[in-house]
Protein backbone atom coordinates (compact mmCIF):
# COMPACT_ATOMS: atom_id res chain seq x y z
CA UNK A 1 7.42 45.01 60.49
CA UNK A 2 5.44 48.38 61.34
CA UNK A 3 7.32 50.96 61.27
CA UNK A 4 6.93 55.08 62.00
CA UNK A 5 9.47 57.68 61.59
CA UNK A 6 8.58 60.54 63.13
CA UNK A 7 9.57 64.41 61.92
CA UNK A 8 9.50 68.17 61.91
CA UNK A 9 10.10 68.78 65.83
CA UNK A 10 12.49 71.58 66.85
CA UNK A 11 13.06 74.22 68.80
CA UNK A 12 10.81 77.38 68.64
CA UNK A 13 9.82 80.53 70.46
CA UNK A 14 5.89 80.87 72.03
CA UNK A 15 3.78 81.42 69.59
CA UNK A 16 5.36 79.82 66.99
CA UNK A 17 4.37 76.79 64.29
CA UNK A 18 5.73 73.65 63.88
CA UNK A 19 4.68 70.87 61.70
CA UNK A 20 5.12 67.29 62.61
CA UNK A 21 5.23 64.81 60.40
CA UNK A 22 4.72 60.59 61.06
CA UNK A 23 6.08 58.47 57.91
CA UNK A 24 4.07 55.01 57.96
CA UNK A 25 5.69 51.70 56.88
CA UNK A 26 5.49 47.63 57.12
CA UNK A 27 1.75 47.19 57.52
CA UNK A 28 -0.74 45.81 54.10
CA UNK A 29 -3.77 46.21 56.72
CA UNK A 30 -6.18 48.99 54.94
CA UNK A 31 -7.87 49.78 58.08
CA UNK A 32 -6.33 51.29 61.24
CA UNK A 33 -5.75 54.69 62.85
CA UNK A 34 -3.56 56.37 63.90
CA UNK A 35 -2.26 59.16 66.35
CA UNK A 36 -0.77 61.93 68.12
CA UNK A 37 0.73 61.31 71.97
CA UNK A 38 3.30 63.80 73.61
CA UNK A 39 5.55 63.08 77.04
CA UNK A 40 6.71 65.17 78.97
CA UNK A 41 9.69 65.06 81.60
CA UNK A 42 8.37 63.69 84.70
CA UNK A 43 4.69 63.38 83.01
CA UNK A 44 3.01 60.63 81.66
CA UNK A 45 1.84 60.48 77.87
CA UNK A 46 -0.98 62.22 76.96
CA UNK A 47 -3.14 61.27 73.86
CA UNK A 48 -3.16 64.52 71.68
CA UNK A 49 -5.42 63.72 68.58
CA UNK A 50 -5.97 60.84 66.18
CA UNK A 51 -7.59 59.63 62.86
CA UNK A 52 -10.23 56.79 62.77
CA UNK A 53 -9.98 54.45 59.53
CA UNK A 54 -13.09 56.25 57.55
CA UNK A 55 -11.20 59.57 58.32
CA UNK A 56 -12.66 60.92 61.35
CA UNK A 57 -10.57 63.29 63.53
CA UNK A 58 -10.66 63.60 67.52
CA UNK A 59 -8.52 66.61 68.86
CA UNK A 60 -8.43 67.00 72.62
CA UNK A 61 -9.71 69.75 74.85
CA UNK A 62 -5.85 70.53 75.87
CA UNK A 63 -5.01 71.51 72.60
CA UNK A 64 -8.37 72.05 70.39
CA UNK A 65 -8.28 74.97 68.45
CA UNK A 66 -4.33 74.90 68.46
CA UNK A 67 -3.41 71.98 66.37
CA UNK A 68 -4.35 70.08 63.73
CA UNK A 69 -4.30 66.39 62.45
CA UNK A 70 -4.81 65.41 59.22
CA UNK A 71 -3.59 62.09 57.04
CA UNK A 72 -2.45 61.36 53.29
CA UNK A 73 -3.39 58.09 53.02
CA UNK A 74 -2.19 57.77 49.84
CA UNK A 75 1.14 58.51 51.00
CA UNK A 76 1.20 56.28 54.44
CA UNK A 77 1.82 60.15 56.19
CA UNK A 78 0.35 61.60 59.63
CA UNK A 79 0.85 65.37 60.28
CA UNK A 80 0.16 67.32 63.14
CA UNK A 81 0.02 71.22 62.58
CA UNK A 82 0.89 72.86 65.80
CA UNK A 83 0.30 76.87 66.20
CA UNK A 84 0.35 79.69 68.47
CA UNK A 85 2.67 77.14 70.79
CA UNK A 86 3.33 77.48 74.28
CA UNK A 87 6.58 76.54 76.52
CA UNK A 88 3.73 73.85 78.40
CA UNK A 89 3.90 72.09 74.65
CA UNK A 90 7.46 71.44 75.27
CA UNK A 91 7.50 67.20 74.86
CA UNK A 92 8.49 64.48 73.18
CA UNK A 93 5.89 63.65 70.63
CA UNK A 94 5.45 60.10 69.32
CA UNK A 95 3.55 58.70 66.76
CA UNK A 96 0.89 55.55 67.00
CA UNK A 97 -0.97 53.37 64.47
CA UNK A 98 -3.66 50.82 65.77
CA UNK A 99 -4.95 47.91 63.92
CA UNK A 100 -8.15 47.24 66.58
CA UNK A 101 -9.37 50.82 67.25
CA UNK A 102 -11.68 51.62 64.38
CA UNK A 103 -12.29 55.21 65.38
CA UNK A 104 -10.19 57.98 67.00
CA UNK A 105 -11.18 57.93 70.59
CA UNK A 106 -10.98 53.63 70.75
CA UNK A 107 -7.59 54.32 69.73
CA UNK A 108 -7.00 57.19 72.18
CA UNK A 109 -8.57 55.19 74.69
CA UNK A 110 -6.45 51.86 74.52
CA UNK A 111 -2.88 53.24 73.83
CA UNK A 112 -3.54 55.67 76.96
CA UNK A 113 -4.31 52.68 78.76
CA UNK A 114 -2.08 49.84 77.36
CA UNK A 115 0.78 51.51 74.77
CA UNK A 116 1.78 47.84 74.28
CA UNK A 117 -1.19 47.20 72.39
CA UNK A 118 -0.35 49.49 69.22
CA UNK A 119 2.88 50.33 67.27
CA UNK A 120 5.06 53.38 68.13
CA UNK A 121 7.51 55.57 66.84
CA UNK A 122 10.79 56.93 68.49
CA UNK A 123 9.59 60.52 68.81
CA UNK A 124 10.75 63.74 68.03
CA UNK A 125 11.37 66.80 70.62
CA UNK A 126 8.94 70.01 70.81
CA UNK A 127 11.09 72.28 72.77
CA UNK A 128 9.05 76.06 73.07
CA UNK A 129 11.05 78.76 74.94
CA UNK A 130 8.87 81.67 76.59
């Protein structure tokens, strides 16, 4: 059984840091990738950034430049450095492993479309006051 535990989220003034943190457990497949989403309150999930199975990284336009992903494979981790937040950040942001999407934006691309298709995480809150 796949399973991601999700970490680090909190509440934090603009401008602040927060890392994020996605433990990875269950799965013996070597490749997959994995993931960044965020929800907001009335919104609907948003694909963030993600890590292809040879490594590659995809960050989107909304928050390129901002925040970060990177992956210890070694230790079944995701992270996702955020910095210079702002109270727009605010979210719930969830974790996601694929075992079809090969590189970052296949995986983007299908969980945005059909979430059913990979494995999730419960989330943890961003909450950025002004």
């Amino acid at each position: 059984q796949v399973r991601l535990v999700e970490s680090g989220g909190g509440s934090v003034q603009s401008g602040g840091s927060l890392r994020l943190s996605c433990a990875a457990s269950g799965y013996s497949q070597r490749r997959y990738s994995m993931g960044w989403f965020r929800q907001a309150p009335g919104q609907e999930r948003e694909g963030l950034a993600a890590v292809g199975d040879d490594g590659d990284t995809v960050v989107f336009t909304s928050v390129r430049g901002r925040f970060t992903i990177s992956q210890d494979k070694v230790n079944h981790t995701l992270y996702l450095e955020m910095n210079r937040l702002k109270p727009e950040d605010t979210a719930l942001y969830y974790c996601a492993a694929d075992f079809v999407a090969r590189t970052p934006r296949d995986l983007l691309y299908r969980l945005s479309r059909s979430p059913d298709l990979g494995f999730w995480g419960q989330g943890t809150q961003v909450t950025v006051s002004s």
